[in-house]
C-alpha atoms as a PDB file:
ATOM      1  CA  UNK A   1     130.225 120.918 101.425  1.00  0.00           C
ATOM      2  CA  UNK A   2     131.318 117.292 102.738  1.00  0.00           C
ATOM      3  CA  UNK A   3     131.060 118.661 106.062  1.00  0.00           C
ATOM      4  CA  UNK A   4     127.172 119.486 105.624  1.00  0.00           C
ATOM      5  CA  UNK A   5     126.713 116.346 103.736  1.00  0.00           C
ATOM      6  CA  UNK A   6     128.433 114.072 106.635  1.00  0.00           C
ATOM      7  CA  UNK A   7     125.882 115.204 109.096  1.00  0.00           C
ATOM      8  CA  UNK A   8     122.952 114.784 107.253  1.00  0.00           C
ATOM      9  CA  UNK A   9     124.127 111.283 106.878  1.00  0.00           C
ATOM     10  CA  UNK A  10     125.367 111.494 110.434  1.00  0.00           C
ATOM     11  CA  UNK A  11     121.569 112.587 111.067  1.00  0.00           C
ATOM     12  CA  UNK A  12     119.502 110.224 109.091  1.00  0.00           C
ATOM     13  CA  UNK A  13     121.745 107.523 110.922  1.00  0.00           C
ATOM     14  CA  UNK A  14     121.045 108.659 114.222  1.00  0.00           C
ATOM     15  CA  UNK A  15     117.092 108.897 113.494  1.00  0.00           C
ATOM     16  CA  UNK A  16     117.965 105.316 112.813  1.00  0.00           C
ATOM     17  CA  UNK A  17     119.365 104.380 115.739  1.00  0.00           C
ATOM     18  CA  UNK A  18     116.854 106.196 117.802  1.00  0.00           C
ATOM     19  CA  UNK A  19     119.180 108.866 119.423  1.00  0.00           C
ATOM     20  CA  UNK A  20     117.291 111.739 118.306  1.00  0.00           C
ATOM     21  CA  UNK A  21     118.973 114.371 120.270  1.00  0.00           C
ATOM     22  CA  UNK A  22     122.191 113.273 118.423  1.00  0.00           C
ATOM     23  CA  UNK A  23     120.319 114.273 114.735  1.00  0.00           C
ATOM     24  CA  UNK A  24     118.993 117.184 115.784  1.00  0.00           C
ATOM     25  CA  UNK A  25     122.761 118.129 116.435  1.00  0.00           C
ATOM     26  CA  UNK A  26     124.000 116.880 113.243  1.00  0.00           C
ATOM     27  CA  UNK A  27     121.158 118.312 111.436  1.00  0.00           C
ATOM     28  CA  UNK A  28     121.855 121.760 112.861  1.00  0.00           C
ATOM     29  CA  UNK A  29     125.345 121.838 111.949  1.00  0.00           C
ATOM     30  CA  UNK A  30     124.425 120.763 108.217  1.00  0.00           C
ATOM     31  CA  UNK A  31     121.833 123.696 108.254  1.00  0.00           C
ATOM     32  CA  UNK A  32     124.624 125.860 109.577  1.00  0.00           C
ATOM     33  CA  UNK A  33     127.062 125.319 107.172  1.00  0.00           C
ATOM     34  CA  UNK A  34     124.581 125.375 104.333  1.00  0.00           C
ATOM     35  CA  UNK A  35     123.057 129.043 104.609  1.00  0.00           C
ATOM     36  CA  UNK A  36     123.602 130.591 101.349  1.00  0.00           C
ATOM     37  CA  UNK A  37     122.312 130.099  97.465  1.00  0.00           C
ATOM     38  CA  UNK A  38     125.039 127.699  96.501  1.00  0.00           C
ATOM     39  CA  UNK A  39     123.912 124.945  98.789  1.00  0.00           C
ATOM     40  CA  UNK A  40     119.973 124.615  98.423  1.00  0.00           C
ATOM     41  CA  UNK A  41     119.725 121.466  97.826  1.00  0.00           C
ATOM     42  CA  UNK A  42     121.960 120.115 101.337  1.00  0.00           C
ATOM     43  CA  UNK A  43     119.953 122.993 103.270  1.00  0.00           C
ATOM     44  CA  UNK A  44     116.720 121.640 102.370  1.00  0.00           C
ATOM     45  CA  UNK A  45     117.693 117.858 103.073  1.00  0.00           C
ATOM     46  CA  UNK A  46     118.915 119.626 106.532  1.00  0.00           C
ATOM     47  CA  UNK A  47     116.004 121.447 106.918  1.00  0.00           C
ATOM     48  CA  UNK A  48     113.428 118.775 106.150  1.00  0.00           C
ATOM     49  CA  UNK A  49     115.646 116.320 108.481  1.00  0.00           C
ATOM     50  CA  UNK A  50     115.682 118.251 111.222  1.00  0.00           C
ATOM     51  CA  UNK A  51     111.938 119.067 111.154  1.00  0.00           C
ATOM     52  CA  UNK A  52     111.096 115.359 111.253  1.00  0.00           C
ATOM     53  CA  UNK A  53     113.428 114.803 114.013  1.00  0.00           C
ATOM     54  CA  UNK A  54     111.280 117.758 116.368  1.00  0.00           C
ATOM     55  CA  UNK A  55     108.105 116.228 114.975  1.00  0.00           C
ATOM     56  CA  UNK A  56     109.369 112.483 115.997  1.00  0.00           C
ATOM     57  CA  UNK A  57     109.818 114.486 119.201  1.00  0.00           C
ATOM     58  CA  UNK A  58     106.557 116.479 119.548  1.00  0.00           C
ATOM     59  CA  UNK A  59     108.048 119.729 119.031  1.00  0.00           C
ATOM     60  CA  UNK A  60     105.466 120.797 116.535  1.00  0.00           C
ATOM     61  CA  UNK A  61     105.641 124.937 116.643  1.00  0.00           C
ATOM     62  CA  UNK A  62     109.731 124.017 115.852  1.00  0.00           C
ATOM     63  CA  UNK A  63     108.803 121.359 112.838  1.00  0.00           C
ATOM     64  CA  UNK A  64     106.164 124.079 111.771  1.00  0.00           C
ATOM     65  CA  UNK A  65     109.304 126.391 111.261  1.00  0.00           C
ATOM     66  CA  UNK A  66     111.578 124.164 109.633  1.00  0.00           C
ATOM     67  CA  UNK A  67     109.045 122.889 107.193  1.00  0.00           C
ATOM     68  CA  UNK A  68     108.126 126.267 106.528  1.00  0.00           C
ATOM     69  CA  UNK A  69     112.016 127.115 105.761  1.00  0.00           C
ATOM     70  CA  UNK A  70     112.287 124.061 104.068  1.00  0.00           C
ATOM     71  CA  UNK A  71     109.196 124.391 101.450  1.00  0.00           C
ATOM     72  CA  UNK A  72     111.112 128.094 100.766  1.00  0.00           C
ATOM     73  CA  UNK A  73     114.454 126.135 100.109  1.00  0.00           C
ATOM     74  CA  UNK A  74     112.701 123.241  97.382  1.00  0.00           C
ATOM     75  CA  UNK A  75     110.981 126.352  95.690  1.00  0.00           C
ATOM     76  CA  UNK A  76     114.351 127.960  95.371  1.00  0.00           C
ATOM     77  CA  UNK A  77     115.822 124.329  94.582  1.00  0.00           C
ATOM     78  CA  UNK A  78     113.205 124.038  92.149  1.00  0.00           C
ATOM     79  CA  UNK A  79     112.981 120.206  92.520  1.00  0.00           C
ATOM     80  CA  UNK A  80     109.377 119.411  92.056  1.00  0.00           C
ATOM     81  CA  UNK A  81     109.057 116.021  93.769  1.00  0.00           C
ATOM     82  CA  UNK A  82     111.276 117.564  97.141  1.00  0.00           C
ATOM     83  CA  UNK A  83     108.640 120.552  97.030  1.00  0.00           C
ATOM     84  CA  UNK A  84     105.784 118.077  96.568  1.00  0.00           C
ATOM     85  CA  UNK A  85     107.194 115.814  99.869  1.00  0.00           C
ATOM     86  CA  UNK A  86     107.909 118.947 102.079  1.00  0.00           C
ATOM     87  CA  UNK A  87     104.533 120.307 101.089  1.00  0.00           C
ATOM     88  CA  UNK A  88     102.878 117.069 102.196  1.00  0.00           C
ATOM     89  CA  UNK A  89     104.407 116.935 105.566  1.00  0.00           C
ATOM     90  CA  UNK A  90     103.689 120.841 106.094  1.00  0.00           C
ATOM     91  CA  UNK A  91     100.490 119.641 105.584  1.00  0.00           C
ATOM     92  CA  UNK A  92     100.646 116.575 107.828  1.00  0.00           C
ATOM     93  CA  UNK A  93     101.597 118.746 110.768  1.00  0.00           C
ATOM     94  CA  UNK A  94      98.994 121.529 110.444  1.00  0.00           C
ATOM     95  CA  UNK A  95      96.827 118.361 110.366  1.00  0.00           C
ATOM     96  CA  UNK A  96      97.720 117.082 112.979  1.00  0.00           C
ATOM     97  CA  UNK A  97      97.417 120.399 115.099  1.00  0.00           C
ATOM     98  CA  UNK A  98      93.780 120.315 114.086  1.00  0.00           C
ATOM     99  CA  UNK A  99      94.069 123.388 111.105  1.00  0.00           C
ATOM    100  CA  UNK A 100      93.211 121.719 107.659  1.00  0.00           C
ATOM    101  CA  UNK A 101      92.783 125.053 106.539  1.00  0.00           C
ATOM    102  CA  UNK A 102      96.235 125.373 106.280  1.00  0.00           C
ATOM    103  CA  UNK A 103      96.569 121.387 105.615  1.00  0.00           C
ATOM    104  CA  UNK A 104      94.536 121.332 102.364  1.00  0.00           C
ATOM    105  CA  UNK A 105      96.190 123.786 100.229  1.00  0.00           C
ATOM    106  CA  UNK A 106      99.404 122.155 101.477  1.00  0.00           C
ATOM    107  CA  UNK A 107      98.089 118.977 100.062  1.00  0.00           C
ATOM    108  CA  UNK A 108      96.203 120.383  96.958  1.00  0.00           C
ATOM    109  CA  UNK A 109      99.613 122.000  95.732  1.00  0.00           C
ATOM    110  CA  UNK A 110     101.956 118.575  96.538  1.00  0.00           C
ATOM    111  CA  UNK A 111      99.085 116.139  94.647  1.00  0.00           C
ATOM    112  CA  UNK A 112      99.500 118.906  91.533  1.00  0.00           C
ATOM    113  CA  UNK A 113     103.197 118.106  91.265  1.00  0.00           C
ATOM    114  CA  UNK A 114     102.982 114.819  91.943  1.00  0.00           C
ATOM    115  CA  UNK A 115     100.281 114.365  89.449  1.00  0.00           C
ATOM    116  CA  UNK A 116     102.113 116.491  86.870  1.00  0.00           C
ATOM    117  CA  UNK A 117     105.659 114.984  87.440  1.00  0.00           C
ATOM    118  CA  UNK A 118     106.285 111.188  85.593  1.00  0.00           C
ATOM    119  CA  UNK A 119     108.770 110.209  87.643  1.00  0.00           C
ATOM    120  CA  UNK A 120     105.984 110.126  90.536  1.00  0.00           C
ATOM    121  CA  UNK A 121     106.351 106.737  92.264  1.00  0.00           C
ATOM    122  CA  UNK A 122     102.328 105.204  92.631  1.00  0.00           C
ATOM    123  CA  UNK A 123     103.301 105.196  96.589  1.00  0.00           C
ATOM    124  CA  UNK A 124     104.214 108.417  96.610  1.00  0.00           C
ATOM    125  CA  UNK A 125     100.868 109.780  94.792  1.00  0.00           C
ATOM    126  CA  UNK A 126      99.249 107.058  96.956  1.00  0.00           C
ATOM    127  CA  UNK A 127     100.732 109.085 100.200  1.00  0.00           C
ATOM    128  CA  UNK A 128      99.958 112.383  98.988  1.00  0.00           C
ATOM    129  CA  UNK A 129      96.382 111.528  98.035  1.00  0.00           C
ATOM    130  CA  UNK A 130      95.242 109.728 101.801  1.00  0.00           C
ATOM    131  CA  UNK A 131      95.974 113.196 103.884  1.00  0.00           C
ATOM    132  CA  UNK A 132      94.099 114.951 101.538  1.00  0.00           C
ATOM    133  CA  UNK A 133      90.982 112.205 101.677  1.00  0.00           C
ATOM    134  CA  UNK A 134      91.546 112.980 105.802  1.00  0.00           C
ATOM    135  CA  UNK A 135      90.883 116.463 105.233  1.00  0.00           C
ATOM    136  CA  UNK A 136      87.555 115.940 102.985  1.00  0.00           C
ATOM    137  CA  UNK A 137      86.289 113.557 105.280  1.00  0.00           C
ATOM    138  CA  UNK A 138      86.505 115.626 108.463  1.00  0.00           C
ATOM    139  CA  UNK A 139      85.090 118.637 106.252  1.00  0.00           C
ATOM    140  CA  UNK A 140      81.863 116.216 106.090  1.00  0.00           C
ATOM    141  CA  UNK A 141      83.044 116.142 102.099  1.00  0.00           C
ATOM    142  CA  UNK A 142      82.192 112.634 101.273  1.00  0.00           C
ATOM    143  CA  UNK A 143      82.084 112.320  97.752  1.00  0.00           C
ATOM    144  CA  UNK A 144      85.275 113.749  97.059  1.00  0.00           C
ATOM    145  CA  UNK A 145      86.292 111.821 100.339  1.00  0.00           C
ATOM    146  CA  UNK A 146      85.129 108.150  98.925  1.00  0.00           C
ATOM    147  CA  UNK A 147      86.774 109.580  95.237  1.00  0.00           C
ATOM    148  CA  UNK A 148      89.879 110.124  97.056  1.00  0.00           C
ATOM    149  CA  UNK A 149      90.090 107.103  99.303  1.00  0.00           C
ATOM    150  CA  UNK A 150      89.206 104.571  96.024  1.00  0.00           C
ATOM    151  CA  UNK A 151      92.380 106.265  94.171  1.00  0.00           C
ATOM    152  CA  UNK A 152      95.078 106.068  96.766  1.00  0.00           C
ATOM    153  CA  UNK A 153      93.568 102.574  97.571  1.00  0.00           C
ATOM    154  CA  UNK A 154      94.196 101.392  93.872  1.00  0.00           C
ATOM    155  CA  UNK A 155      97.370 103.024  94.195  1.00  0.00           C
ATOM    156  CA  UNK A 156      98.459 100.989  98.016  1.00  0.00           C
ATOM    157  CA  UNK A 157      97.266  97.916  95.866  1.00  0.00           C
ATOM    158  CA  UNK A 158      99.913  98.751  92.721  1.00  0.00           C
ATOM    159  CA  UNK A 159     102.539  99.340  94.633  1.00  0.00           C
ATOM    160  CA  UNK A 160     101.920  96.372  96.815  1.00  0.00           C
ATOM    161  CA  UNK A 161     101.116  98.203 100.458  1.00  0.00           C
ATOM    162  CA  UNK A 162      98.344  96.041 102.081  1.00  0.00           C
ATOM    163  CA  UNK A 163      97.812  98.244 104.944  1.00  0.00           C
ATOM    164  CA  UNK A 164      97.373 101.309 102.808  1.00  0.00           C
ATOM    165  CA  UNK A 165      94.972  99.374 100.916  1.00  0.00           C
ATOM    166  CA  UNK A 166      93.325  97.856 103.885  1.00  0.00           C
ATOM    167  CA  UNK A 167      92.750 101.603 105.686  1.00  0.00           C
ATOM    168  CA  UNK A 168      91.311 102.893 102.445  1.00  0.00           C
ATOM    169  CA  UNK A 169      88.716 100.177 102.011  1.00  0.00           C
ATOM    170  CA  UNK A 170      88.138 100.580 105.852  1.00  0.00           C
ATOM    171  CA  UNK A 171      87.445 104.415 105.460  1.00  0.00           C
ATOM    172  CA  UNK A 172      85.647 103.994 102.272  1.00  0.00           C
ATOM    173  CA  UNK A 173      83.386 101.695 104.206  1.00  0.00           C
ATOM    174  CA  UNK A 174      82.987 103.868 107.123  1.00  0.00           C
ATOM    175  CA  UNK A 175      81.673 107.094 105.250  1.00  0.00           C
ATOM    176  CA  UNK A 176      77.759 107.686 104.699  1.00  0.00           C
ATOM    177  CA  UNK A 177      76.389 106.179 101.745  1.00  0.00           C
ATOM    178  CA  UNK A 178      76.455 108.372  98.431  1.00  0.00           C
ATOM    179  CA  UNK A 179      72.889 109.486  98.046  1.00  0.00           C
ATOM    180  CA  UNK A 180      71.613 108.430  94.400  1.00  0.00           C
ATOM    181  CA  UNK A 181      75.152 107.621  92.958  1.00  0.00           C
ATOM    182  CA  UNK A 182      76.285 103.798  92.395  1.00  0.00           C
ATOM    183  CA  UNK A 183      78.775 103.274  95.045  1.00  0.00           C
ATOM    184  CA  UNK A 184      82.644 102.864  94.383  1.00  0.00           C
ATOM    185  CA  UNK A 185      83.573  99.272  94.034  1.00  0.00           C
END
């Protein structure tokens, strides 16, 4: 499999470089030469590369696809933390297309493995845990919103990301006041 694993590195390089059209070719080779149960773990690093690449590009019914494929492949990889990532970008694009119906349990399921799996970076859970505030805010949630935004904040602040932390303590601030609870510091 050094051919597959040359273009993803081919892929992630051209991302790099900002010749997109050049990853998505690299990344569909890769994903062509990976179909089949012995390479799960190259497919879904193709899979997942290739769907950032048509999201970088607005392509979002093809990301939607590849994400799909790809949260498929990490169940079948059974790697945890690459299920937890793919789930949270599913989620991110349903999002973004305006359907956190589809973007919650998305999120719900990738903050249980992260929260479940010690090798879970604090930026990671950090990253998982702000979509999912998003998505309890705009459901007029804000209680679990403010709960939400206070833990990833604490989390931007460990792993030393001040503009995670600042965008928490700006949404925090920005939500209606809890009625009859002490507010989060």
């Amino acid at each position: 499999m050094g051919d597959a694993t040359a273009w993803i590195d081919q892929g992630r390089r051209a991302r790099r470089e900002g010749r997109p059209e050049d990853a998505r070719r690299a990344y569909a080779s890769a994903i062509d030469a990976c179909r089949g149960p012995a390479h799960r773990r190259l497919l879904l690093d193709a899979l997942r590369g290739l769907a950032q690449i048509e999201r970088d590009l607005g392509r979002t019914a093809a990301a939607l696809a590849l994400y799909e494929e790809a949260v498929v492949a990490a169940r079948q990889a059974d790697d945890a933390l690459a299920l937890a990532h793919t789930l949270r970008h599913l989620g991110d694009v349903h999002r973004e297309t305006g359907r956190n119906d589809l973007a919650e349990p998305c999120y719900r399921e990738a903050l249980g493995l992260y929260r479940s799996h010690p090798e879970t970076a604090p930026l990671e859970l950090a990253n998982a845990i702000r979509p999912l505030a998003i998505v309890e805010e705009r459901a007029g949630r804000s209680a679990e919103a403010r709960r939400l935004w206070h833990e990833a904040r604490d989390l931007y602040a460990a792993a030393g990301v001040e503009a995670g932390y600042a965008e928490c303590a700006r949404r925090m601030e920005a939500l209606p006041p809890p009625s009859g609870e002490d507010p989060v510091p």
